[in-house]
C-alpha atoms as a PDB file:
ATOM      1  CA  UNK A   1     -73.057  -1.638  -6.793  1.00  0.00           C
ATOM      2  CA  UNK A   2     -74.229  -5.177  -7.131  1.00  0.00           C
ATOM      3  CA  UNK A   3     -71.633  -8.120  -5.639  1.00  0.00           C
ATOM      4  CA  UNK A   4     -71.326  -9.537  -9.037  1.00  0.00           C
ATOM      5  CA  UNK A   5     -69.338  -6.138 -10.042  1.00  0.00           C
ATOM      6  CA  UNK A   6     -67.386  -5.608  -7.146  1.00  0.00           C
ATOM      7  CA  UNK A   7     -65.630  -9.334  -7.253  1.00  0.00           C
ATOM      8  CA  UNK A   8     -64.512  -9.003 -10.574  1.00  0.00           C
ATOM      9  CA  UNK A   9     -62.882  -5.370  -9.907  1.00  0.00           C
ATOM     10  CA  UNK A  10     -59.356  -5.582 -10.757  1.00  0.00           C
ATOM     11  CA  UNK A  11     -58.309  -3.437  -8.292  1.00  0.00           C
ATOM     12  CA  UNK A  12     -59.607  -4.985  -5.770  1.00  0.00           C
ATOM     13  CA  UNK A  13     -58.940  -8.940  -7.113  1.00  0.00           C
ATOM     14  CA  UNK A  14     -55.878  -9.316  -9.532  1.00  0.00           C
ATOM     15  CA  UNK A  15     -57.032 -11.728 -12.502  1.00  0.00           C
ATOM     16  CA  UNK A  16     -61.280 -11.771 -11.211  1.00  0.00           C
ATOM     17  CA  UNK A  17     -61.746 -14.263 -13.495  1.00  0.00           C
ATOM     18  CA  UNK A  18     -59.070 -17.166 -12.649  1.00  0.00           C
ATOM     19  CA  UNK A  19     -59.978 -19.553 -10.065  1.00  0.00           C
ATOM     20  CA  UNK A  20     -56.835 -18.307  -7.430  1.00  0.00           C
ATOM     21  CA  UNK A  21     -58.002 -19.992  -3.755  1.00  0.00           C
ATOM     22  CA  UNK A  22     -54.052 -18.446  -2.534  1.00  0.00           C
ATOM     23  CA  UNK A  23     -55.435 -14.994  -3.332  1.00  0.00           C
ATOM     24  CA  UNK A  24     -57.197 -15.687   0.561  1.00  0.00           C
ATOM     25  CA  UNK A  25     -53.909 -16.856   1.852  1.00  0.00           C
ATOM     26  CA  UNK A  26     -52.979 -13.645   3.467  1.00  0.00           C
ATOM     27  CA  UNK A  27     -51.697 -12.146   6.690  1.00  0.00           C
ATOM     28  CA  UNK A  28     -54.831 -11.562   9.005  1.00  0.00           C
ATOM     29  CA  UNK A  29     -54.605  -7.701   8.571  1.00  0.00           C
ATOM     30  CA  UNK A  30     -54.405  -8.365   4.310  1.00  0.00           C
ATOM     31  CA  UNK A  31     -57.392 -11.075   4.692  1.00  0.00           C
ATOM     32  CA  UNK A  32     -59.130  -8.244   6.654  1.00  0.00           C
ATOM     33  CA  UNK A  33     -58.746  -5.819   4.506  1.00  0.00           C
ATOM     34  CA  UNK A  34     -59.640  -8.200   1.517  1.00  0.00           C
ATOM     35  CA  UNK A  35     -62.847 -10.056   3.290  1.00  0.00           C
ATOM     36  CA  UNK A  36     -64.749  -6.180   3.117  1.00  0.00           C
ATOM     37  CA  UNK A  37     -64.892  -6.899  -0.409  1.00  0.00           C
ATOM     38  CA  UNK A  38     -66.653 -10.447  -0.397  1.00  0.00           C
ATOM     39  CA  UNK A  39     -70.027  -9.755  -0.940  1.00  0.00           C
ATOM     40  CA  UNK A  40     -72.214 -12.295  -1.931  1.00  0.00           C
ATOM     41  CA  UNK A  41     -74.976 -11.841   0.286  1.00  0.00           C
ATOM     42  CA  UNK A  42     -74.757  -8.028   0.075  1.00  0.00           C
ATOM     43  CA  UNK A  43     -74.826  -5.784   3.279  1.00  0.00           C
ATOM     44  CA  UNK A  44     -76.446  -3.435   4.860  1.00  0.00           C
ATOM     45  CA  UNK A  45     -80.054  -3.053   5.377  1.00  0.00           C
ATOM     46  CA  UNK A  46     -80.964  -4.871   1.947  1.00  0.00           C
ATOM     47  CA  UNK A  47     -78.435  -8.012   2.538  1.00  0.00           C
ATOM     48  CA  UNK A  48     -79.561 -11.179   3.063  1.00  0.00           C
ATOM     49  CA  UNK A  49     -81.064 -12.342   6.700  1.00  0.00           C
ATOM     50  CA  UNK A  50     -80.267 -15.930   6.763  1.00  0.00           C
ATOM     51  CA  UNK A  51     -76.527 -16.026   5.011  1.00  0.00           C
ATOM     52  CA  UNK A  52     -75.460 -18.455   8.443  1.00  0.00           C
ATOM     53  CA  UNK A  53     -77.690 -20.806   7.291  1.00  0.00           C
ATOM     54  CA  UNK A  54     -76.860 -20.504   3.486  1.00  0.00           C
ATOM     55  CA  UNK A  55     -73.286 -21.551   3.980  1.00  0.00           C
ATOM     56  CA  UNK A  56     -74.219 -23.945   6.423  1.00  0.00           C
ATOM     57  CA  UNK A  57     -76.665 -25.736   3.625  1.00  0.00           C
ATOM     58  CA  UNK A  58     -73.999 -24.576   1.179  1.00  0.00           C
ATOM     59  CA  UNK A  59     -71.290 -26.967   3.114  1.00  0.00           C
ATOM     60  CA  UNK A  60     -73.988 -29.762   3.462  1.00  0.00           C
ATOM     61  CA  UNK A  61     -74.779 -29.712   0.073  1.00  0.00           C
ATOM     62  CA  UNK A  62     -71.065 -29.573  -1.859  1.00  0.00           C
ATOM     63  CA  UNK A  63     -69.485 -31.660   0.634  1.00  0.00           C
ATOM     64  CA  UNK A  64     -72.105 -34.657  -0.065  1.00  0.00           C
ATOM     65  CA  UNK A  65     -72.182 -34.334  -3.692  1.00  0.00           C
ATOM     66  CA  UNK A  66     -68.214 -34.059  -3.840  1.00  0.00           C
ATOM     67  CA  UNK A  67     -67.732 -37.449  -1.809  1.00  0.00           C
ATOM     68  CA  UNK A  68     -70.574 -39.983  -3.515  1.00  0.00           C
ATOM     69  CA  UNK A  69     -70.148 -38.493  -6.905  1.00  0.00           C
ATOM     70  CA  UNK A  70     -67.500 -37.923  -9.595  1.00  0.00           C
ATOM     71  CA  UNK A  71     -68.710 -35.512 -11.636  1.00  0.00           C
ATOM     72  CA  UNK A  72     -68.217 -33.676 -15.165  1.00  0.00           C
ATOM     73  CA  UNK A  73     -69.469 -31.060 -17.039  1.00  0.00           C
ATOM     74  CA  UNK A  74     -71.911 -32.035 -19.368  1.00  0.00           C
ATOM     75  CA  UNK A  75     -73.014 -29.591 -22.686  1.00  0.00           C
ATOM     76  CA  UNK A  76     -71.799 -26.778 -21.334  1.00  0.00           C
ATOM     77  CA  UNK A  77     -69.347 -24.147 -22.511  1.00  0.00           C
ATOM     78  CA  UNK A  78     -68.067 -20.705 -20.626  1.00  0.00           C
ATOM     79  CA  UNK A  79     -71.301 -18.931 -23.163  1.00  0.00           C
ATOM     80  CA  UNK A  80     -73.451 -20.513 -19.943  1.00  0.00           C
ATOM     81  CA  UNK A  81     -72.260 -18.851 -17.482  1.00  0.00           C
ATOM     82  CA  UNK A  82     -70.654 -15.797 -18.770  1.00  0.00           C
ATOM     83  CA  UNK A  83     -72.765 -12.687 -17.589  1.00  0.00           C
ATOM     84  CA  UNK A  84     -73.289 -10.764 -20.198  1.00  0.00           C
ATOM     85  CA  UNK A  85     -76.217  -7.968 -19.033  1.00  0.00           C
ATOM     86  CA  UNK A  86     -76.841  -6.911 -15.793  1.00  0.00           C
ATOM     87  CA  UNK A  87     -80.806  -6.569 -14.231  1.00  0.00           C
ATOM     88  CA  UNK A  88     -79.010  -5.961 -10.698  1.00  0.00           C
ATOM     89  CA  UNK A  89     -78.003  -9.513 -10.263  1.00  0.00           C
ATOM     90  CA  UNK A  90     -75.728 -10.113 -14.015  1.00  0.00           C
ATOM     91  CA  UNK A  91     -77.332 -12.585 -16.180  1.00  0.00           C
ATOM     92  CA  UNK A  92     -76.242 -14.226 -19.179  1.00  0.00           C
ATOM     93  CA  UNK A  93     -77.896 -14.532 -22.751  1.00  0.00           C
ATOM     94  CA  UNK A  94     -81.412 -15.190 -23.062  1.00  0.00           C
ATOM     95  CA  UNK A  95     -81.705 -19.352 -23.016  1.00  0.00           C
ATOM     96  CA  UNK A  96     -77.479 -19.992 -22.048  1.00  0.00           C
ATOM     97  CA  UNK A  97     -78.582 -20.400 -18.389  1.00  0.00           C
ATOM     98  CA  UNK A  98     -77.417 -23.479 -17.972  1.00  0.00           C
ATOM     99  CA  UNK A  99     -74.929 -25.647 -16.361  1.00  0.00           C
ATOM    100  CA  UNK A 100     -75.629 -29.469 -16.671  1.00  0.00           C
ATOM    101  CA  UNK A 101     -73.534 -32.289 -14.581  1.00  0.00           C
ATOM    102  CA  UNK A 102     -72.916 -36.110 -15.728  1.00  0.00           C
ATOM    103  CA  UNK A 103     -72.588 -38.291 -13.044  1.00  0.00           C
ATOM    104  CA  UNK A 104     -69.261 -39.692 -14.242  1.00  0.00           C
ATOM    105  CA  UNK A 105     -69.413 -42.605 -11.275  1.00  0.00           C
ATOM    106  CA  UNK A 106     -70.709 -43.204  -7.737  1.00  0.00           C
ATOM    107  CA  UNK A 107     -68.363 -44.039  -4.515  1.00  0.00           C
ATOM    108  CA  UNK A 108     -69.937 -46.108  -1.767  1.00  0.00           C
END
């Protein structure tokens, strides 16, 4: 079962789709029993080797853009990023692939 299906299960995340960040706010034997589910590097002997260093470039990454930039979304609707077949990692429709950012204003 690929990540993408297994975070939007229902049973497993009430509402998959609505941005909840409280959902993680949880006693430590809930969060436990909710963190099996967060896949996005799969597991096993086909996940990824190096998902330390992905969320450490992940942090790097969103934390500078978030503090010199205010930023909007730019010619894009939910049709870019809605997954709509599935070729083990879900993809949307041919040519909707795409999320473009304005650069609203820079901080110093």
């Amino acid at each position: 079962m690929t990540a993408f299906f297994i975070h939007r299960d229902p049973k497993i995340f009430p509402d998959p789709l609505r941005f909840i960040p409280e959902r993680w706010l949880l006693e430590p034997e809930d969060l436990r029993k909710l963190e099996r589910y967060l896949v996005p590097f799969s597991r096993g002997t086909l996940g990824c080797l190096g998902p330390n260093m992905t969320w450490a470039w992940l942090y790097l990454v969103l934390g500078t853009l978030l503090r010199r930039f205010e930023m909007r979304l730019h010619n894009t609707t939910e049709e870019n990023v809605e997954v709509t077949r599935d070729k083990f990692l879900g993809q949307t429709e041919r040519g909707k692939n795409r999320v473009q950012i304005k650069v609203v204003r820079e901080y110093p």
